[in-house]
C-alpha atoms as a PDB file:
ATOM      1  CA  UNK A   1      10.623   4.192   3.458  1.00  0.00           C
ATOM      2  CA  UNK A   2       8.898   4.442   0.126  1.00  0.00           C
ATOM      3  CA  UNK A   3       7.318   1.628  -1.354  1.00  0.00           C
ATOM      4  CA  UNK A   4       6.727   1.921  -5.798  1.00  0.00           C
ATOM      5  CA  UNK A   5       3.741   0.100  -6.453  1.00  0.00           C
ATOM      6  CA  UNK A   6       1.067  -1.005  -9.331  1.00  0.00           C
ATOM      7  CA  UNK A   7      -2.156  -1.728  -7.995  1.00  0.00           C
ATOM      8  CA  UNK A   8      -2.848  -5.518  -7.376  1.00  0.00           C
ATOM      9  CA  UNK A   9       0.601  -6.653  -8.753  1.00  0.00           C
ATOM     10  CA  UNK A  10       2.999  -8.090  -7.401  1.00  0.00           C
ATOM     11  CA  UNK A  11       4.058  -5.164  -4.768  1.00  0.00           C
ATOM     12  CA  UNK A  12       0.861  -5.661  -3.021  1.00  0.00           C
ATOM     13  CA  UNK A  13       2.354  -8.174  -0.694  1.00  0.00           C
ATOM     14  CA  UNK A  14       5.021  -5.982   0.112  1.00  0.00           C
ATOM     15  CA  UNK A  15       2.224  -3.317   0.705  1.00  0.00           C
ATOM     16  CA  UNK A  16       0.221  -6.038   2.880  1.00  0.00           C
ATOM     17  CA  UNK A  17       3.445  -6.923   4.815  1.00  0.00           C
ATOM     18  CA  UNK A  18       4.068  -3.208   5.508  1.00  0.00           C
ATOM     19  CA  UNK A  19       0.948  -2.779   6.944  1.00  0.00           C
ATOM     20  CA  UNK A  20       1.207  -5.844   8.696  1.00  0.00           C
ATOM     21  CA  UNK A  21       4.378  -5.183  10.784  1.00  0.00           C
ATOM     22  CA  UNK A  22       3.098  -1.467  11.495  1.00  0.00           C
ATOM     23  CA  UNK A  23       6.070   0.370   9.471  1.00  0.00           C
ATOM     24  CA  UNK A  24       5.707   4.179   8.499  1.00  0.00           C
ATOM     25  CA  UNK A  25       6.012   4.033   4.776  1.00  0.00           C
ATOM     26  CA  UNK A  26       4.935   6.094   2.081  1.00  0.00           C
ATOM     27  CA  UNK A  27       3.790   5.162  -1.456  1.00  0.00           C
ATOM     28  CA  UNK A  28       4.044   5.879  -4.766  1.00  0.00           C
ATOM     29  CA  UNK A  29       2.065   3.853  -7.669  1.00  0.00           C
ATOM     30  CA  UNK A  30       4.298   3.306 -10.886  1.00  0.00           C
ATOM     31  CA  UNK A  31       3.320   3.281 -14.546  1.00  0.00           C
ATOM     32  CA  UNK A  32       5.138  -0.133 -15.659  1.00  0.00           C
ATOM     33  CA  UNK A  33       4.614   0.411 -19.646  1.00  0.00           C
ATOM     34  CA  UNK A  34       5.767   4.425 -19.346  1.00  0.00           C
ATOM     35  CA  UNK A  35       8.547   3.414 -16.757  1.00  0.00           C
ATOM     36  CA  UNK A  36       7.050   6.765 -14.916  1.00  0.00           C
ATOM     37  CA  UNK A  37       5.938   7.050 -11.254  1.00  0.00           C
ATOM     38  CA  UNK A  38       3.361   8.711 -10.052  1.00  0.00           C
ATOM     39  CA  UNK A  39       4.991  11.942  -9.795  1.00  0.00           C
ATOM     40  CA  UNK A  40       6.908  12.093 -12.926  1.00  0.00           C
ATOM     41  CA  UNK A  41       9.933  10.291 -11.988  1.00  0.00           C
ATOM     42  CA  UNK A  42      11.998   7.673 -14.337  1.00  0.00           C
ATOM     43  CA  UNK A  43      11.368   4.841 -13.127  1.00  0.00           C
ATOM     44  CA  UNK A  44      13.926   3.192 -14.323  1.00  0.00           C
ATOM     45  CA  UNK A  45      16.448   5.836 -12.742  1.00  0.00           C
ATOM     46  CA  UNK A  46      14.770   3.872  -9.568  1.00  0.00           C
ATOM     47  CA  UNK A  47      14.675  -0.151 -10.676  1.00  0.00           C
ATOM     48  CA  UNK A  48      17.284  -0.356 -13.443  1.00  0.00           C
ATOM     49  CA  UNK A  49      14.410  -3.684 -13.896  1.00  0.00           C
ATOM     50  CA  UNK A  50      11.412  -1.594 -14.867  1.00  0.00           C
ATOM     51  CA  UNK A  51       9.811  -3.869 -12.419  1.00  0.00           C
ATOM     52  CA  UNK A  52       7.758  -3.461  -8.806  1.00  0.00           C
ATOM     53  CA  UNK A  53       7.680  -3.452  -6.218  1.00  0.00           C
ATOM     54  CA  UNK A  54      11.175  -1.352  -5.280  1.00  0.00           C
ATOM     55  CA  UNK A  55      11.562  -0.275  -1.623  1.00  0.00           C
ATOM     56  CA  UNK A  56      13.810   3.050  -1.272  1.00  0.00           C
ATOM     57  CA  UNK A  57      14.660   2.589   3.068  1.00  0.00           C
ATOM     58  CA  UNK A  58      15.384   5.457   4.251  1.00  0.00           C
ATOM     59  CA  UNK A  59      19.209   5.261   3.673  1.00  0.00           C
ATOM     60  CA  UNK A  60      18.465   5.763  -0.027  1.00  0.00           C
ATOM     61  CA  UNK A  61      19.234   2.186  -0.468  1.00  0.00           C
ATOM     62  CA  UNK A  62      16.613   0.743  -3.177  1.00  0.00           C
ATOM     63  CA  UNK A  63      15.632  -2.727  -2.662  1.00  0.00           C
ATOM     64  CA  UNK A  64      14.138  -5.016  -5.259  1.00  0.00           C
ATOM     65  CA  UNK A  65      12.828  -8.260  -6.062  1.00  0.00           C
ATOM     66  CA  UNK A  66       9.085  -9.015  -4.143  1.00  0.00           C
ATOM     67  CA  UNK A  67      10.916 -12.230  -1.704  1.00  0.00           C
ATOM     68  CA  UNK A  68      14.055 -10.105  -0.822  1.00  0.00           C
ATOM     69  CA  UNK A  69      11.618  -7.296   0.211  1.00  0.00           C
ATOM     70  CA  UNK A  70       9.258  -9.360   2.400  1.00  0.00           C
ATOM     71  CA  UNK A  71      11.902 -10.915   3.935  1.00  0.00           C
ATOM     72  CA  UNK A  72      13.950  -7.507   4.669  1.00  0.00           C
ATOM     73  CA  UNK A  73      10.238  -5.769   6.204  1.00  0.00           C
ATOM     74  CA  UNK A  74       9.661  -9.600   7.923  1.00  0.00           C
ATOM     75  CA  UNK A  75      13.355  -8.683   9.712  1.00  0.00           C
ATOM     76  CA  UNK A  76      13.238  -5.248  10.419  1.00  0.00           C
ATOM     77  CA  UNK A  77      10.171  -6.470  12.194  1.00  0.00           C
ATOM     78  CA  UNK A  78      10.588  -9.554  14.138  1.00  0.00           C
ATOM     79  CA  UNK A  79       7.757  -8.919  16.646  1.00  0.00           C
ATOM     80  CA  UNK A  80       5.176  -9.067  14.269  1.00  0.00           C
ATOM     81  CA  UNK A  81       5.909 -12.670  13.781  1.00  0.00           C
ATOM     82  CA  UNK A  82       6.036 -12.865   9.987  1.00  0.00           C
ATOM     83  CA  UNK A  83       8.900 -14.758   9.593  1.00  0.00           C
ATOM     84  CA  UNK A  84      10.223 -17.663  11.560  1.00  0.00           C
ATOM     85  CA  UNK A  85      13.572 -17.194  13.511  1.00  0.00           C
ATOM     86  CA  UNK A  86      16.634 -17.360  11.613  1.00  0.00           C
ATOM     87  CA  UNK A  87      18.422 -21.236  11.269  1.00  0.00           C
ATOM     88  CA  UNK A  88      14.886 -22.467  12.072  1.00  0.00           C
ATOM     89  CA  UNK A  89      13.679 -25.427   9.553  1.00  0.00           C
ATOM     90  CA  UNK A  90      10.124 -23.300   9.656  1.00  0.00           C
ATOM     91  CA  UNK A  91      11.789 -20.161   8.318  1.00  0.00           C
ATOM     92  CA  UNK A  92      13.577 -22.681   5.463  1.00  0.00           C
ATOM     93  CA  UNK A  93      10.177 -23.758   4.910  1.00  0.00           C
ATOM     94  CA  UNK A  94       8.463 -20.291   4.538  1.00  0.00           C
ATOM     95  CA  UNK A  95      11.165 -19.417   2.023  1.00  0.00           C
ATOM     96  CA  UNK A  96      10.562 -22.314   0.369  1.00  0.00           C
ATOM     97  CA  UNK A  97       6.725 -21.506  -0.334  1.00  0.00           C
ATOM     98  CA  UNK A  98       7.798 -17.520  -1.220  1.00  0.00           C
ATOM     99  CA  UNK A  99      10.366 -19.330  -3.579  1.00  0.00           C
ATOM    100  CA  UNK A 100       7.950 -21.722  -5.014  1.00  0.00           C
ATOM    101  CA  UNK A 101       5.142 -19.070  -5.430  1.00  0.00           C
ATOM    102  CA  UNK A 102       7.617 -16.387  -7.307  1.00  0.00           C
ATOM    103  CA  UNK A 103       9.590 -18.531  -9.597  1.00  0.00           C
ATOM    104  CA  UNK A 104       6.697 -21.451 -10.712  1.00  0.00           C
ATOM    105  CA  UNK A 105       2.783 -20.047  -9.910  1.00  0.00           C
ATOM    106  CA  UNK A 106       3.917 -16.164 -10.302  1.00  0.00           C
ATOM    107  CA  UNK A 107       5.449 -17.092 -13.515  1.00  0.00           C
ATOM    108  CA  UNK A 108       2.974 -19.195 -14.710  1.00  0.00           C
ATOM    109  CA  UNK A 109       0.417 -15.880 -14.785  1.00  0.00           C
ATOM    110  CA  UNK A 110       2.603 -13.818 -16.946  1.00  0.00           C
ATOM    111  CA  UNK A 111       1.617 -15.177 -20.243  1.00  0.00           C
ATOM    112  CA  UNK A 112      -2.107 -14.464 -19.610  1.00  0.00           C
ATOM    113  CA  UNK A 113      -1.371 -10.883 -18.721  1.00  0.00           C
ATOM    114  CA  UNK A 114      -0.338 -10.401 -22.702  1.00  0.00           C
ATOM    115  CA  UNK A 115      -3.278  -8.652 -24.707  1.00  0.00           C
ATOM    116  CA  UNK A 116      -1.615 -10.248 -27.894  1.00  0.00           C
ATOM    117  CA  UNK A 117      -1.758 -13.677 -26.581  1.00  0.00           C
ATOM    118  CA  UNK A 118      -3.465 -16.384 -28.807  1.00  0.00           C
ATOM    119  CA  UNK A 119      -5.977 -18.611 -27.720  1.00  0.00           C
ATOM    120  CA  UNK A 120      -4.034 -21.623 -28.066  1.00  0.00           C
ATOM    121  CA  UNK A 121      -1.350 -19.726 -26.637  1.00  0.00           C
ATOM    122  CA  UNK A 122      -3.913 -19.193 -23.797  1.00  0.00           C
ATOM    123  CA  UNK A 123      -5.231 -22.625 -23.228  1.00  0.00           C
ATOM    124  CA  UNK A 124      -1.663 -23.927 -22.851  1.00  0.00           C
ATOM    125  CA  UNK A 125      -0.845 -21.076 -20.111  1.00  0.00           C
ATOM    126  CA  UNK A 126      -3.929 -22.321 -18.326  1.00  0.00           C
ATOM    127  CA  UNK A 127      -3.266 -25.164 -18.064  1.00  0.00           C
ATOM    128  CA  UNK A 128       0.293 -24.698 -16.526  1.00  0.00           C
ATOM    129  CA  UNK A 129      -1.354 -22.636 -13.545  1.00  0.00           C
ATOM    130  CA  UNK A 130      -3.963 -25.335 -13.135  1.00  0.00           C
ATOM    131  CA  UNK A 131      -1.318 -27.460 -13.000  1.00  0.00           C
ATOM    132  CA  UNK A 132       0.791 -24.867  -9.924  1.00  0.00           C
ATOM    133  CA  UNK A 133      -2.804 -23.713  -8.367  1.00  0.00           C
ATOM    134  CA  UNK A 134      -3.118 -27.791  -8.202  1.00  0.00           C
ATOM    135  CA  UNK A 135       0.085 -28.190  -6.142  1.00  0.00           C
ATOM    136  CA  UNK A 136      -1.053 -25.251  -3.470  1.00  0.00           C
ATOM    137  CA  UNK A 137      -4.007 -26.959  -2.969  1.00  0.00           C
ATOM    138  CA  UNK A 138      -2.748 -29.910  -1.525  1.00  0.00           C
ATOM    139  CA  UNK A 139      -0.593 -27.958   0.377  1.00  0.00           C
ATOM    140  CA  UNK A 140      -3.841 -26.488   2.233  1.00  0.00           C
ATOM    141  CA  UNK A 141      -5.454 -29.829   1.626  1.00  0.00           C
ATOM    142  CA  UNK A 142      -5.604 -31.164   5.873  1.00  0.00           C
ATOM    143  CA  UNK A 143      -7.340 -27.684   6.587  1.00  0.00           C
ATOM    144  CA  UNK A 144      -4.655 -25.095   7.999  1.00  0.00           C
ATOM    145  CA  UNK A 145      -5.393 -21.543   7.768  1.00  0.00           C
ATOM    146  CA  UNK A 146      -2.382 -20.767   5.989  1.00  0.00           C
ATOM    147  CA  UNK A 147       0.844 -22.351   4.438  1.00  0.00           C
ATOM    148  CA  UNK A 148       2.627 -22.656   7.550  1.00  0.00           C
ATOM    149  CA  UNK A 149      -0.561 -23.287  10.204  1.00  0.00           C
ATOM    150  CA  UNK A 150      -2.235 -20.926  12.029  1.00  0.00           C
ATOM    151  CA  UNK A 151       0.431 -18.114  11.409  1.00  0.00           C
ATOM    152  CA  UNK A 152       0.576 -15.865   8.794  1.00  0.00           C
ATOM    153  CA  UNK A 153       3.483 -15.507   7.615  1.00  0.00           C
ATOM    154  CA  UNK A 154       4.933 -13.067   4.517  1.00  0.00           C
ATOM    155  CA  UNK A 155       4.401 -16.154   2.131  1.00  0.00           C
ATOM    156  CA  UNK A 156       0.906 -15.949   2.820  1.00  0.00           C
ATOM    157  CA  UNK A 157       1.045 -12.371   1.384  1.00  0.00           C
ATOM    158  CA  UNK A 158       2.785 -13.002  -1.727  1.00  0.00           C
ATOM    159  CA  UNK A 159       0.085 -16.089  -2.080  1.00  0.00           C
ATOM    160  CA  UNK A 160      -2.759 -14.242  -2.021  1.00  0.00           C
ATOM    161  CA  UNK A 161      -1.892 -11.621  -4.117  1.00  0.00           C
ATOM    162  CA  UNK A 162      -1.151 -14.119  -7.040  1.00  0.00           C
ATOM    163  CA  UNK A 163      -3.957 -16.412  -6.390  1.00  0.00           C
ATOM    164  CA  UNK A 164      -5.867 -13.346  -6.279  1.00  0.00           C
ATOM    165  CA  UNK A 165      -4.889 -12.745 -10.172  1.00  0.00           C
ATOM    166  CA  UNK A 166      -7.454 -16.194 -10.895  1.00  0.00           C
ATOM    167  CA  UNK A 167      -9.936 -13.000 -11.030  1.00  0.00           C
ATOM    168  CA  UNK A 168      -8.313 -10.821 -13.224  1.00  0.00           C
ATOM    169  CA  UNK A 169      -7.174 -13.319 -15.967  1.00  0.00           C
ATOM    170  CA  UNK A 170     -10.721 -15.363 -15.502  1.00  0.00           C
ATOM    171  CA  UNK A 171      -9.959 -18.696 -13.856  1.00  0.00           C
ATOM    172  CA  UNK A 172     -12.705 -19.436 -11.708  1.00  0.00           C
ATOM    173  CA  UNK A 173     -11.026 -20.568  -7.887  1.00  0.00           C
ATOM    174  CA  UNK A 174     -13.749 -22.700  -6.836  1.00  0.00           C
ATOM    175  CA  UNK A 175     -11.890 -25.339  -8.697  1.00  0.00           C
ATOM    176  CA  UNK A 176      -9.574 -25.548  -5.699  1.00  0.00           C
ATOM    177  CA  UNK A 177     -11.995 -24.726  -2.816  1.00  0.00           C
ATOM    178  CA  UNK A 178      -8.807 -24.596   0.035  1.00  0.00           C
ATOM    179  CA  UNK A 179      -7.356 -22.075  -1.705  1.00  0.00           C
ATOM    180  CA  UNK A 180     -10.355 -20.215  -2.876  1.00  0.00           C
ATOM    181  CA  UNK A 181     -11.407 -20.075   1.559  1.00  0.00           C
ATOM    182  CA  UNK A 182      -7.818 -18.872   1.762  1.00  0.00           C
ATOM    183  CA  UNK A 183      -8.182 -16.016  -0.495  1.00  0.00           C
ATOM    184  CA  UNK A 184     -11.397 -15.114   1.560  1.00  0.00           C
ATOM    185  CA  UNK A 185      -9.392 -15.457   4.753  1.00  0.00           C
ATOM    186  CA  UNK A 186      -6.380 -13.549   3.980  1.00  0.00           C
ATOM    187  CA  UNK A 187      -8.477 -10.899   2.028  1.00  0.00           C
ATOM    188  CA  UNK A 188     -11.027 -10.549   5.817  1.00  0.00           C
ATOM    189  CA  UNK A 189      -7.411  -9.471   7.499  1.00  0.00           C
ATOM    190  CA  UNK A 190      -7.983  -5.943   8.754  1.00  0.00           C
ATOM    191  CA  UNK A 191      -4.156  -5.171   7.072  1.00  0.00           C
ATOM    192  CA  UNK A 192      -4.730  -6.554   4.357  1.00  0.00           C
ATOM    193  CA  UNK A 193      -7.965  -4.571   3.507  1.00  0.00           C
ATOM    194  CA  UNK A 194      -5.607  -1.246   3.980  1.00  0.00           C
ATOM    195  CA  UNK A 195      -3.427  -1.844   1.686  1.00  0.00           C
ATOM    196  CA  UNK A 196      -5.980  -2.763  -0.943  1.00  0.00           C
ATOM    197  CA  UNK A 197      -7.680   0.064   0.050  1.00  0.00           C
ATOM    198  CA  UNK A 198      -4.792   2.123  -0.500  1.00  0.00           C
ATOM    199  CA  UNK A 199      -4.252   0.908  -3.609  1.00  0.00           C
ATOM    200  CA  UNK A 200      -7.721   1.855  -4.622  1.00  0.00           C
ATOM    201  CA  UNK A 201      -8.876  -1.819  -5.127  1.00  0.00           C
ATOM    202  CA  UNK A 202     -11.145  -1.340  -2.090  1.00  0.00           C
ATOM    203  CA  UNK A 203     -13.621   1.203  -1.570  1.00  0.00           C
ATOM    204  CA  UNK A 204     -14.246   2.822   2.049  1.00  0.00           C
END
């Protein structure tokens, strides 16, 4: 498998969830704006979408969309425990958070990632991922270590990689202190640490 990748977006909880289930993989980091990889290749000629992550399996198939791609690595794996069995109401639930997470708080970040954006503009998209980052809180709120308990599960990923963007767009997570201990948590996870490392967010 070959995972196309941007460091610390989105495909970094695919990357985390990789390592996690113990998959051989290789990576390649993508140039979004260019729509080149690493290597030279069209991007697009990979993910009609411009977008990452995209997983090419090793039937050639190319996979896309961040949820769909934790959920096919969460399968492929089911001994690492990343997914609750399928029919279960906890698996409904874990989709529930990854669908949650991608379509309102992952959202809610785009408009800060815009160099052009106005600082009205700004405020506004602030406030709506106050407003998200609000709801997760209360969500960690009696104490658990993550979303569904004590296991980690592929929505825990894909939360602390967008929680993790607080940093990068400066919104200060000590406003929400459960989620600001589960960043820390999450981040301490020996996988997790790889694939940031990998990425070259970490240094050895």
């Amino acid at each position: 498998m070959k995972l196309y990748y941007m460091p610390a977006a989105c495909s970094l909880a695919s990357h985390i969830a990789l390592h996690e289930v113990g998959a051989t993989f290789e990576i390649e980091k993508v140039d979004t704006k260019a729509q080149k990889t690493e290597s030279g290749a069209d991007f697009k000629l990979i993910n009609r979408k411009g977008f990452v992550p995209a997983l090419r399996l090793d039937s050639d198939v190319i996979l896309t969309e961040g949820p769909a791609i934790l959920q096919y690595i969460a399968d492929q794996h089911p001994a690492a425990g990343l997914l609750p069995k399928v029919g279960s109401i906890e698996r409904s639930q874990v989709q529930a958070h990854l669908n949650y997470i991608g379509s309102e708080l992952h959202k809610a970040f785009g408009p800060l990632f815009s160099p052009t954006l106005s600082p009205e503009a700004r405020s506004e998209a602030v406030a709506v991922v106050v407003r998200k980052m609000a709801f997760i809180e209360t969500e960690l709120a009696d104490g658990r270590a993550y979303l569904m308990g004590d296991t980690f599960t592929v929505a825990d990923a894909y939360l602390f990689v967008v929680a993790n963007w607080c940093n990068f767009v400066g919104i200060d997570l000590a406003q929400w202190p459960m989620v600001k201990a589960f960043v820390a948590r999450v981040g301490s996870r020996e996988k997790v640490i790889a694939a940031m490392r990998a990425e070259g967010l970490l240094k050895d």
